[in-house]
Protein backbone atom coordinates (compact mmCIF):
# COMPACT_ATOMS: atom_id res chain seq x y z
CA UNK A 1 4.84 -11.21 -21.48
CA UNK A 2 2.79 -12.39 -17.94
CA UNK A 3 1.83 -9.33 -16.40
CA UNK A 4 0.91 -9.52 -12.66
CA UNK A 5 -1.66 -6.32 -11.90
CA UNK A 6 -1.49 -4.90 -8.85
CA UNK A 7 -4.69 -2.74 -8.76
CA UNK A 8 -7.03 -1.25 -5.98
CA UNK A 9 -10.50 -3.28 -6.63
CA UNK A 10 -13.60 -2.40 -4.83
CA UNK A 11 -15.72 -5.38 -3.09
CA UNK A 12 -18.86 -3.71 -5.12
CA UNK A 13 -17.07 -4.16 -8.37
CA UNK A 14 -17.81 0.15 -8.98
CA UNK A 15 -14.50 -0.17 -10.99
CA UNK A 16 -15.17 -3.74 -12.88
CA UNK A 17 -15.16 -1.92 -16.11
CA UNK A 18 -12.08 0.18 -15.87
CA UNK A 19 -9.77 -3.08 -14.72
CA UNK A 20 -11.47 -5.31 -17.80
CA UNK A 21 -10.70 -1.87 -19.89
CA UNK A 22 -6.93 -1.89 -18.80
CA UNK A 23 -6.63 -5.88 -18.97
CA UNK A 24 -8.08 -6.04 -22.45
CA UNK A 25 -5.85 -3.07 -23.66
CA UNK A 26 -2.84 -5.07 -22.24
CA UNK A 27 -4.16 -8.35 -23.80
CA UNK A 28 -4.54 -6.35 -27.39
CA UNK A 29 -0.73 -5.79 -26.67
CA UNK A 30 0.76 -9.17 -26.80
CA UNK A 31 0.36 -9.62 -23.25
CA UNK A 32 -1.21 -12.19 -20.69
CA UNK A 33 -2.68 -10.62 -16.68
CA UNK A 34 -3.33 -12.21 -14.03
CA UNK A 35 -5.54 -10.13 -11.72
CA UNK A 36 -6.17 -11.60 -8.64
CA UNK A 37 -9.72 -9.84 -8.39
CA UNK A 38 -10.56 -11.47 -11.67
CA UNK A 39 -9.00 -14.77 -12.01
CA UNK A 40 -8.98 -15.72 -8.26
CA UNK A 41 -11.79 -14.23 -6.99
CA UNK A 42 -13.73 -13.97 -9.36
CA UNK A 43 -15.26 -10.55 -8.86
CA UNK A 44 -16.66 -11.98 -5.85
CA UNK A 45 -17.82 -15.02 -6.36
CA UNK A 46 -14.90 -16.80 -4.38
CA UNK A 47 -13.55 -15.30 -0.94
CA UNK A 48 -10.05 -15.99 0.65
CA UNK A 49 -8.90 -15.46 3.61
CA UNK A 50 -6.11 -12.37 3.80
CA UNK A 51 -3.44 -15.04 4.34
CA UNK A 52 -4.64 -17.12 1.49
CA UNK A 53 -5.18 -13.96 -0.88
CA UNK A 54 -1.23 -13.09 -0.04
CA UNK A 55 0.05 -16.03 -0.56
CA UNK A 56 -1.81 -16.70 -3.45
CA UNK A 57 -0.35 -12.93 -5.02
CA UNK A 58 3.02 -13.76 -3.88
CA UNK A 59 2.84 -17.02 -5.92
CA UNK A 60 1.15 -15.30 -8.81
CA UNK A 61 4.00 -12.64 -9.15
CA UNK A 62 6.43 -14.81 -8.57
CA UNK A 63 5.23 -16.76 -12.16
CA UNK A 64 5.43 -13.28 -13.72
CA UNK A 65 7.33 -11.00 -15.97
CA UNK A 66 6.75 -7.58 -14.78
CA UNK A 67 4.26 -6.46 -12.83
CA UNK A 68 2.37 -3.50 -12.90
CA UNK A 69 1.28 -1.49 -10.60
CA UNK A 70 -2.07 0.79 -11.19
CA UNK A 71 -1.85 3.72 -8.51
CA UNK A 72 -4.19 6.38 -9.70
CA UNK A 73 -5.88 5.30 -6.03
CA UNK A 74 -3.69 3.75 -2.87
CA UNK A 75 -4.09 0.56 -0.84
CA UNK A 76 -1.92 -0.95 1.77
CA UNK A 77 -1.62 -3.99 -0.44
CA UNK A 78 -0.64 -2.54 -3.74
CA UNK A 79 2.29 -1.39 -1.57
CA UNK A 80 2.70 -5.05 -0.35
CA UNK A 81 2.92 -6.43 -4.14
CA UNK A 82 5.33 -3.99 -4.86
CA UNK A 83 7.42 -4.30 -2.12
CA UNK A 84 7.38 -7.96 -2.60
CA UNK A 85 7.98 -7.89 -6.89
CA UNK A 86 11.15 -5.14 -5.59
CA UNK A 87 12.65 -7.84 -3.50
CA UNK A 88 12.13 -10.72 -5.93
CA UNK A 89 13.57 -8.38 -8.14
CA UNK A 90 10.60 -8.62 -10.69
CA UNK A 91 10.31 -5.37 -13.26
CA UNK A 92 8.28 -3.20 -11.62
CA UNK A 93 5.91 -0.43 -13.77
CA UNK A 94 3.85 1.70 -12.31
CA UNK A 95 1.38 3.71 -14.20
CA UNK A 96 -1.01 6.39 -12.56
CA UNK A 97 -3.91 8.60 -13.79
CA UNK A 98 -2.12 12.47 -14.65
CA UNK A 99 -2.11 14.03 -11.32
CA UNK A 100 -2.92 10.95 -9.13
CA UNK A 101 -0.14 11.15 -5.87
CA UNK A 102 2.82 8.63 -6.53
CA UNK A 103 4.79 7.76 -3.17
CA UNK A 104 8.21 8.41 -2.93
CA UNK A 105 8.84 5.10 -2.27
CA UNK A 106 6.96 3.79 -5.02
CA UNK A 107 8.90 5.89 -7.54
CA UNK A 108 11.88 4.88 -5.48
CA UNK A 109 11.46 0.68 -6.88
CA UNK A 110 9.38 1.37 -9.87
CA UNK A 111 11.77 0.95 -13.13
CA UNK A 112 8.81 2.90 -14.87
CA UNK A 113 6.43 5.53 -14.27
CA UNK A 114 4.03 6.45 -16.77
CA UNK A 115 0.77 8.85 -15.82
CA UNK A 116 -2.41 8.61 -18.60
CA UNK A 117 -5.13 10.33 -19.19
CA UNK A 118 -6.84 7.04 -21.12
CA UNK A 119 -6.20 3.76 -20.84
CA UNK A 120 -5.11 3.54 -24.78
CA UNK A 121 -1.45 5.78 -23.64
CA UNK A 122 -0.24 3.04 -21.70
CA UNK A 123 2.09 0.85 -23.54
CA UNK A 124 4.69 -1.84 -22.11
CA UNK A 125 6.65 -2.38 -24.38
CA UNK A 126 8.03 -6.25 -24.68
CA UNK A 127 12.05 -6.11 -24.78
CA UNK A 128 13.78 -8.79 -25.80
């Protein structure tokens, strides 16, 4: 399955190693993401403008599956994926750190929530 994965990334990479953690457990699981942090910009090394880094998301989700959302921390445009996957009517999961605040509105389009302590609970499954 192509995973999209909307995550909060940090322009200092101080949470490089968690994302490739996630991505690499997903990966294990059958499944190919695209994280625009990663394969766009290249933790860093390429910078678009805000309008090009939309766009670029929008086009990326739109190629996808299901996309995921990571919200054990907010950001204006994790909300902006998944208000976009909710309207293109892409499968939207959202998985959170045990005790990390999900939005109302969030739960309100996700068609899963899961919370984790480690990044080996999370499991999407691949339905047929």
């Amino acid at each position: 399955m192509k995973i999209y994965l909307a995550i909060k990334y940090h322009s200092d990479n101080s949470n490089r190693e968690f994302i490739e953690e996630l991505i690499n457990h997903l990966s294990q699981q059958g499944h190919k993401v695209t994280c625009v942090v990663r394969d766009v910009e290249r933790w860093g090394e390429k910078m678009l403008t805000p309008f090009d880094l939309m766009q670029k998301s929008f086009e990326l989700i739109d190629e996808s599956d299901l996309v995921l959302v990571e919200l054990s921390e907010k950001g204006v445009g994790i909300g902006i994926e998944a208000g976009y996957s909710f309207c293109r009517k892409k499968p939207l999961v959202t998985i959170a750190k045990k005790g990390s605040d999900i939005s109302t509105t969030i739960k309100g389009i996700s068609d899963r929530i899961l919370e984790y302590s480690k990044v080996s609970e999370i499991n999407i499954e691949i339905s047929s």
